[in-house]
Protein backbone atom coordinates (compact mmCIF):
# COMPACT_ATOMS: atom_id res chain seq x y z
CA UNK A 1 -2.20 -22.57 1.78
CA UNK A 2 -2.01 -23.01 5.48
CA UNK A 3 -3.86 -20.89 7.73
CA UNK A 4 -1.36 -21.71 10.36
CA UNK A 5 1.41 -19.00 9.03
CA UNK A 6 0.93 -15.43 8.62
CA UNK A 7 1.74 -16.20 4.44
CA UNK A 8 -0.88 -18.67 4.34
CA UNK A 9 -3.50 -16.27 5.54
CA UNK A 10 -2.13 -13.65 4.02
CA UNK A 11 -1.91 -15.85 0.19
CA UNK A 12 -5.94 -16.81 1.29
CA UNK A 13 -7.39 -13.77 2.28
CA UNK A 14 -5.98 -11.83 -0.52
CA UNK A 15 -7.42 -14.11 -3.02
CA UNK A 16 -10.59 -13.76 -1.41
CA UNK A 17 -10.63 -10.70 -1.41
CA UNK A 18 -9.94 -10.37 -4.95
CA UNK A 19 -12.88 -12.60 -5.61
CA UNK A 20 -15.27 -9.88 -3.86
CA UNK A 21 -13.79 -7.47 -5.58
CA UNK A 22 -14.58 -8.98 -8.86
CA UNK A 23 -18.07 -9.99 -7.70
CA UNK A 24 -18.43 -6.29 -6.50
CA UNK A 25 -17.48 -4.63 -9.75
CA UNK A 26 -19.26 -7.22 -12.35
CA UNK A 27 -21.94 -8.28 -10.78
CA UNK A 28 -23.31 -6.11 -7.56
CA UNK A 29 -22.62 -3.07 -9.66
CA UNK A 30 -24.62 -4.05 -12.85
CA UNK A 31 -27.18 -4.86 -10.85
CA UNK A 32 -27.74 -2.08 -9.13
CA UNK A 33 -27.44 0.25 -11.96
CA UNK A 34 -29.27 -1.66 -15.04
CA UNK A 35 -31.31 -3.84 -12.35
CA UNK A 36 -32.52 -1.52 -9.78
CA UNK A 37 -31.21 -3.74 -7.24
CA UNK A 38 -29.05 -1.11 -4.85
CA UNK A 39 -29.09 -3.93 -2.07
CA UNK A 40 -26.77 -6.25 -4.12
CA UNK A 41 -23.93 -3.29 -3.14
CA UNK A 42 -24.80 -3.12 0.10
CA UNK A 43 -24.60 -6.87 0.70
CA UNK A 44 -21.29 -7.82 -1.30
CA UNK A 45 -19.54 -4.22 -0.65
CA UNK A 46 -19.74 -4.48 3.09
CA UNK A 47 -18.42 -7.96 2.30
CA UNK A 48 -15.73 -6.62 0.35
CA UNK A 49 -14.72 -3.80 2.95
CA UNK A 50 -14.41 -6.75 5.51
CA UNK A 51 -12.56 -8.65 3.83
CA UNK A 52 -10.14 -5.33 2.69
CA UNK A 53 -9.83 -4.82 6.01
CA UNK A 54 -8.84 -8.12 7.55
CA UNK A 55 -6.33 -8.36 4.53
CA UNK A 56 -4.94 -5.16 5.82
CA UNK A 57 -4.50 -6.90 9.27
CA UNK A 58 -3.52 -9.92 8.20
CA UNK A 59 -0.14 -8.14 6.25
CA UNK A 60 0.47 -6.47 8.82
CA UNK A 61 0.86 -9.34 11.25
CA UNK A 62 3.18 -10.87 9.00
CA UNK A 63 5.17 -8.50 8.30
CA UNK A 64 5.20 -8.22 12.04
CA UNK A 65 5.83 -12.32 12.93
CA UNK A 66 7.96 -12.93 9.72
CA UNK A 67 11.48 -12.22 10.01
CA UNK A 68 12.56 -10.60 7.01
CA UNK A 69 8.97 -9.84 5.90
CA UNK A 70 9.94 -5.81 4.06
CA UNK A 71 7.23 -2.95 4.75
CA UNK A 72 7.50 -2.84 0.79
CA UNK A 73 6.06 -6.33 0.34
CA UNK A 74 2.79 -4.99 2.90
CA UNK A 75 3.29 -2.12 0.59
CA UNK A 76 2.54 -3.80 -2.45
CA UNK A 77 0.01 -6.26 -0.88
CA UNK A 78 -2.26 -2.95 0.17
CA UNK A 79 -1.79 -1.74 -3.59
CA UNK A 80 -2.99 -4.65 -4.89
CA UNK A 81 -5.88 -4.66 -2.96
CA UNK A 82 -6.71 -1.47 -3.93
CA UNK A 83 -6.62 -1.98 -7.92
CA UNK A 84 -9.17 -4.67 -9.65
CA UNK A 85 -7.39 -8.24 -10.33
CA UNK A 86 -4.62 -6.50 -8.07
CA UNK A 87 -4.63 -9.47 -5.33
CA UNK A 88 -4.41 -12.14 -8.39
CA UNK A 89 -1.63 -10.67 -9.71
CA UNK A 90 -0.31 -10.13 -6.19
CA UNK A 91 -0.69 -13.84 -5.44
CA UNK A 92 1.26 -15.13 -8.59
CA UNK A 93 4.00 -12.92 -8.50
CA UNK A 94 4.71 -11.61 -4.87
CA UNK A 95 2.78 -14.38 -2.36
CA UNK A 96 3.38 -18.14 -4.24
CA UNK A 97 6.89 -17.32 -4.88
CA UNK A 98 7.15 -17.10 -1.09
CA UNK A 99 5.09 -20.29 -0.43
CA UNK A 100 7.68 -21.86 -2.27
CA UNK A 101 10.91 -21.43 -0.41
């Protein structure tokens, strides 16, 4: 993954993002529910909303510098983003398949 292309970011922010995600839901949440530790939300959700957020940005530049890049792929990259293990399945089915050509 090369940070130089719009895929590459795209492919590495999504992943990341998928990763906070995870971390949000399994182990922020727990804790701030069985733990008493609200902060652990705060810390890793603003994270996560960031990182959402730069994702978002980051599609939409490539759709934008990619010729050939379809509003339905940003589409789908936004959906997955939005749905738990979304960006992994993302990745392996929308984003590698790219990285290959």
């Amino acid at each position: 993954m090369s940070l130089s292309t719009p895929l590459g970011r795209v492919r590495l922010l999504s992943l990341i993002e998928g990763w906070s995600f995870v971390v949000l839901l399994f182990v922020a949440m727990p804790l701030k529910y069985f733990a008493d530790q609200p902060m652990a939300v705060r810390i890793v959700g603003m994270a996560h909303g960031i990182l959402f957020l730069a994702l978002i940005a980051a599609a939409l530049q490539a759709q934008v510098e990619e010729d050939g890049w379809p509003l339905k792929r940003t589409a789908l990259i936004v959906l997955g983003a939005l749905l738990p293990f979304g960006p992994f399945v993302v990745e392996k089915r929308i984003l590698a398949p790219l990285a290959r050509t």
